[in-house]
C-alpha atoms as a PDB file:
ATOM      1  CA  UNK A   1     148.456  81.692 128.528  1.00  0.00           C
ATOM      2  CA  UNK A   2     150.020  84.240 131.139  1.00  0.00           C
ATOM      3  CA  UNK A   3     147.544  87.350 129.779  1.00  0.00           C
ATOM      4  CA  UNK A   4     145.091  86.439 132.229  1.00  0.00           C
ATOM      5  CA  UNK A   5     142.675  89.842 132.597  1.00  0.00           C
ATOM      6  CA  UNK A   6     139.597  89.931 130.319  1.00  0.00           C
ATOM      7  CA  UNK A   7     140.013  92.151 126.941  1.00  0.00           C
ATOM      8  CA  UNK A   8     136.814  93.139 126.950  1.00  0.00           C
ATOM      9  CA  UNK A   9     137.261  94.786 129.978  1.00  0.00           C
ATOM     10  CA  UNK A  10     139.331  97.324 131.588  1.00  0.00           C
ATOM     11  CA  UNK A  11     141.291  97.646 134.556  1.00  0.00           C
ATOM     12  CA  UNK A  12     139.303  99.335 137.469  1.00  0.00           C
ATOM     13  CA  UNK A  13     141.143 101.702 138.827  1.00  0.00           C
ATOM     14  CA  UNK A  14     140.523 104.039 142.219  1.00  0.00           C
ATOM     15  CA  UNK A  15     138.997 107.253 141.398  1.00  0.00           C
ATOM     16  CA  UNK A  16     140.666 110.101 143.590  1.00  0.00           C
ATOM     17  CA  UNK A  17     138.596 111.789 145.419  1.00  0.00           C
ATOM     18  CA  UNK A  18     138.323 114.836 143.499  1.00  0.00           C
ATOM     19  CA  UNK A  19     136.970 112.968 140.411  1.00  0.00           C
ATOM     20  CA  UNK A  20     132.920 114.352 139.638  1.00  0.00           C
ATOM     21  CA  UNK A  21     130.306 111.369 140.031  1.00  0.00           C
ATOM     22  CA  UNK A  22     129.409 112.536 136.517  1.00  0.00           C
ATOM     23  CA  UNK A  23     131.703 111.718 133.821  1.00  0.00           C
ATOM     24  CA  UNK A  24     132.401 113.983 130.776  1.00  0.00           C
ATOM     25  CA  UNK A  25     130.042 111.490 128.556  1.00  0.00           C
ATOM     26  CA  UNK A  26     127.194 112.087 131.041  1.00  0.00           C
ATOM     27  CA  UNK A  27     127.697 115.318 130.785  1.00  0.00           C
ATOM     28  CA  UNK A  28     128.425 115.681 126.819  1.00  0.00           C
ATOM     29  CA  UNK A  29     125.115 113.506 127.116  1.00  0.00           C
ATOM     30  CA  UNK A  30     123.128 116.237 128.629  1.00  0.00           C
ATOM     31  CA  UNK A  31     124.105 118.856 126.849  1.00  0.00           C
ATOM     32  CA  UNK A  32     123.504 116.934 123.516  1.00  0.00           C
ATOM     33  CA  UNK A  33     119.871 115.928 124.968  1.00  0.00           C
ATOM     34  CA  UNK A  34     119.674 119.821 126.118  1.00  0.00           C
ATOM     35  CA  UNK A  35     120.781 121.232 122.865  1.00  0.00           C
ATOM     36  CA  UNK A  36     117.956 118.967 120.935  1.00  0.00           C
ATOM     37  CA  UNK A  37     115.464 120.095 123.109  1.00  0.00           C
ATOM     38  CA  UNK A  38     115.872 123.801 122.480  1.00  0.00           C
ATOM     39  CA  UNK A  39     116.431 122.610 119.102  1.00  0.00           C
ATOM     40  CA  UNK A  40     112.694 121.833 118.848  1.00  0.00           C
ATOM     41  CA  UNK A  41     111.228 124.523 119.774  1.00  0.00           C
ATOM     42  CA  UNK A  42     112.375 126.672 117.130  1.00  0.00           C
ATOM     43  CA  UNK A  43     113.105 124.784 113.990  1.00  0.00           C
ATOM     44  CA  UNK A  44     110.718 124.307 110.951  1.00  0.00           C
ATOM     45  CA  UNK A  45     111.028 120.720 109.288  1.00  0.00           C
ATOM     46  CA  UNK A  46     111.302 120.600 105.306  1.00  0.00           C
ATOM     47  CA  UNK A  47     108.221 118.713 105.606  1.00  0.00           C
ATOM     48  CA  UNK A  48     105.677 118.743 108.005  1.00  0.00           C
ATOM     49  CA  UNK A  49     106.043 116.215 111.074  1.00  0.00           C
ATOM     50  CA  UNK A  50     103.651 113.199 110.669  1.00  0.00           C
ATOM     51  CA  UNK A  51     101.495 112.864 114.295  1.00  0.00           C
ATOM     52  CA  UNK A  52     104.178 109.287 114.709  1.00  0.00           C
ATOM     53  CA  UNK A  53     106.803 111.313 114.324  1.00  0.00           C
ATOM     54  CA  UNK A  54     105.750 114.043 117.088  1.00  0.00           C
ATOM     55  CA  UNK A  55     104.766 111.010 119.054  1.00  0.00           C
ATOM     56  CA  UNK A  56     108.460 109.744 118.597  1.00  0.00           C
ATOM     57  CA  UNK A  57     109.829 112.479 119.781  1.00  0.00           C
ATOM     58  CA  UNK A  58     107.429 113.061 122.443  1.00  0.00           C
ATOM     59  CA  UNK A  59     107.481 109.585 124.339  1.00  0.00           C
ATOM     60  CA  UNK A  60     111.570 109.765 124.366  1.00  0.00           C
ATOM     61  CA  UNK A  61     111.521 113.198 125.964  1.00  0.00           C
ATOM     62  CA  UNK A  62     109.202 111.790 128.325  1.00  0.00           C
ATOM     63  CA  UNK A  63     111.597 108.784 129.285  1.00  0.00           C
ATOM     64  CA  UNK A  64     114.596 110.690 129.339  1.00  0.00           C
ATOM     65  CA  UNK A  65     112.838 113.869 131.706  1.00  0.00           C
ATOM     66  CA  UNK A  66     110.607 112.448 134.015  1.00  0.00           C
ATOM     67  CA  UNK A  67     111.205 108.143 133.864  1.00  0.00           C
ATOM     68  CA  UNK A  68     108.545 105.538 133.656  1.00  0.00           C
ATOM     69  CA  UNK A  69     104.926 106.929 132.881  1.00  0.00           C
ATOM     70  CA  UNK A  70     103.794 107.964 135.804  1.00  0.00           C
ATOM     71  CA  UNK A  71      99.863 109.261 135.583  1.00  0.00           C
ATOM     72  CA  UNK A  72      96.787 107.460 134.653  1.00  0.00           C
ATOM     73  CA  UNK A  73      95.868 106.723 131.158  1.00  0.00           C
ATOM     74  CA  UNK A  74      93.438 109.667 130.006  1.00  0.00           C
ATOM     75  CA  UNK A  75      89.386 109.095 128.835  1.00  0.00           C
ATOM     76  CA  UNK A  76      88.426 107.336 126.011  1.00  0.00           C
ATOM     77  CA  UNK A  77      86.997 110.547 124.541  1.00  0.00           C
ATOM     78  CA  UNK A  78      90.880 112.534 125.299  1.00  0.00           C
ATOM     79  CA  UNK A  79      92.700 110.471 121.902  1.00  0.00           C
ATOM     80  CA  UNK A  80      95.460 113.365 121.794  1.00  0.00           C
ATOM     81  CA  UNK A  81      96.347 112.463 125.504  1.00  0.00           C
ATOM     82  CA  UNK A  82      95.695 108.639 124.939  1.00  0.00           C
ATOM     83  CA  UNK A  83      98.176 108.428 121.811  1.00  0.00           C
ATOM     84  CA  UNK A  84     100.792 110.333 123.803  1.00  0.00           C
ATOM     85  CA  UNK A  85      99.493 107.778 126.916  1.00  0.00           C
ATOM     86  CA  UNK A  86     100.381 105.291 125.179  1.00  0.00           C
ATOM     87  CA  UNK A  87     103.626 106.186 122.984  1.00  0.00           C
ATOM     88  CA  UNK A  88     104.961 107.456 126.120  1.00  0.00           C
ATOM     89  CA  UNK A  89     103.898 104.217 128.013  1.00  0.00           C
ATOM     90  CA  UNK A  90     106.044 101.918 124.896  1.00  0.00           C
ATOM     91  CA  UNK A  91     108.921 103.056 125.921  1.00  0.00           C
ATOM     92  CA  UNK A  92     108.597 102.192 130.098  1.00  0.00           C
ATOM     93  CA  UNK A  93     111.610 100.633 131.789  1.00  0.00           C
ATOM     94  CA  UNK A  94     113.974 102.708 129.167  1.00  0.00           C
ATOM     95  CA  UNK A  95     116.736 104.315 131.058  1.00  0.00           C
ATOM     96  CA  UNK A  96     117.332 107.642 131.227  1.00  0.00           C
ATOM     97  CA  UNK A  97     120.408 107.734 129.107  1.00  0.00           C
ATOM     98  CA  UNK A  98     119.230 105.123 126.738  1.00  0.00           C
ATOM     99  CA  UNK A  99     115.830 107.834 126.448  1.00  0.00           C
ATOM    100  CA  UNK A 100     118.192 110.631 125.661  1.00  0.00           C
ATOM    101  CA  UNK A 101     120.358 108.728 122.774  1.00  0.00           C
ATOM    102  CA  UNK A 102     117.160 107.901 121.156  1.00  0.00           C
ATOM    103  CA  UNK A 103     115.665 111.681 121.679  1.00  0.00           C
ATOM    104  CA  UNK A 104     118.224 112.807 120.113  1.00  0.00           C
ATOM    105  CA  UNK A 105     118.351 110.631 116.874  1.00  0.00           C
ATOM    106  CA  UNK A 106     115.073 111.541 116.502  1.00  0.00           C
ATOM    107  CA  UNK A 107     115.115 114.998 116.597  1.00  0.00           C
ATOM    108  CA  UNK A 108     118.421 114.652 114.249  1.00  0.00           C
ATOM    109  CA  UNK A 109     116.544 112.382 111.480  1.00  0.00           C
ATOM    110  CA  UNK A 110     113.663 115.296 111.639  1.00  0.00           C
ATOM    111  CA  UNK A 111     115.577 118.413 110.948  1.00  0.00           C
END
């Protein structure tokens, strides 16, 4: 047929050189991942958070704020920093804005 361009993707056009690096979903992004975070700190679940579910939480946070786990895995006699060690560690190679999507599901399903 004539219709030769791809459906599943759209034309690129030239941005003009006022156009922000950072779209509006990166930014709506941020502020959804910001709003969740402050979120956290001050609401009380309708039951209390299982240690998986603070681990949850916690390893996403991790992804999404500082990347790839970047410090040595703690003693065998630390098991609070090992467990976070480790769920932080499941998540490596995440993206950033993959980290934040999930952060904020999370913190979502526990309110």
């Amino acid at each position: 047929p004539r219709f030769t361009r791809s459906l599943h993707k759209p034309p690129s056009l030239p941005l003009p050189p006022h156009t922000p690096l950072i779209t509006m979903a990166s930014a709506d992004l941020d502020a959804q991942f910001q709003a969740a975070a402050d979120s956290v700190k001050s609401f009380e679940p309708k039951t209390p958070l299982t240690d998986a579910e603070k681990l949850d939480a916690y390893k996403y946070y991790k992804q999404a704020t500082v990347g790839d786990v970047n410090t040595a895995k703690p003693g065998m006699l630390d098991w609070t920093g090992q467990a976070k060690w480790d769920a932080w560690n499941s998540v490596k190679g995440t993206s950033t804005e993959d980290a934040k999507k999930a952060y904020i599901e999370v913190v979502k399903k526990q309110q």
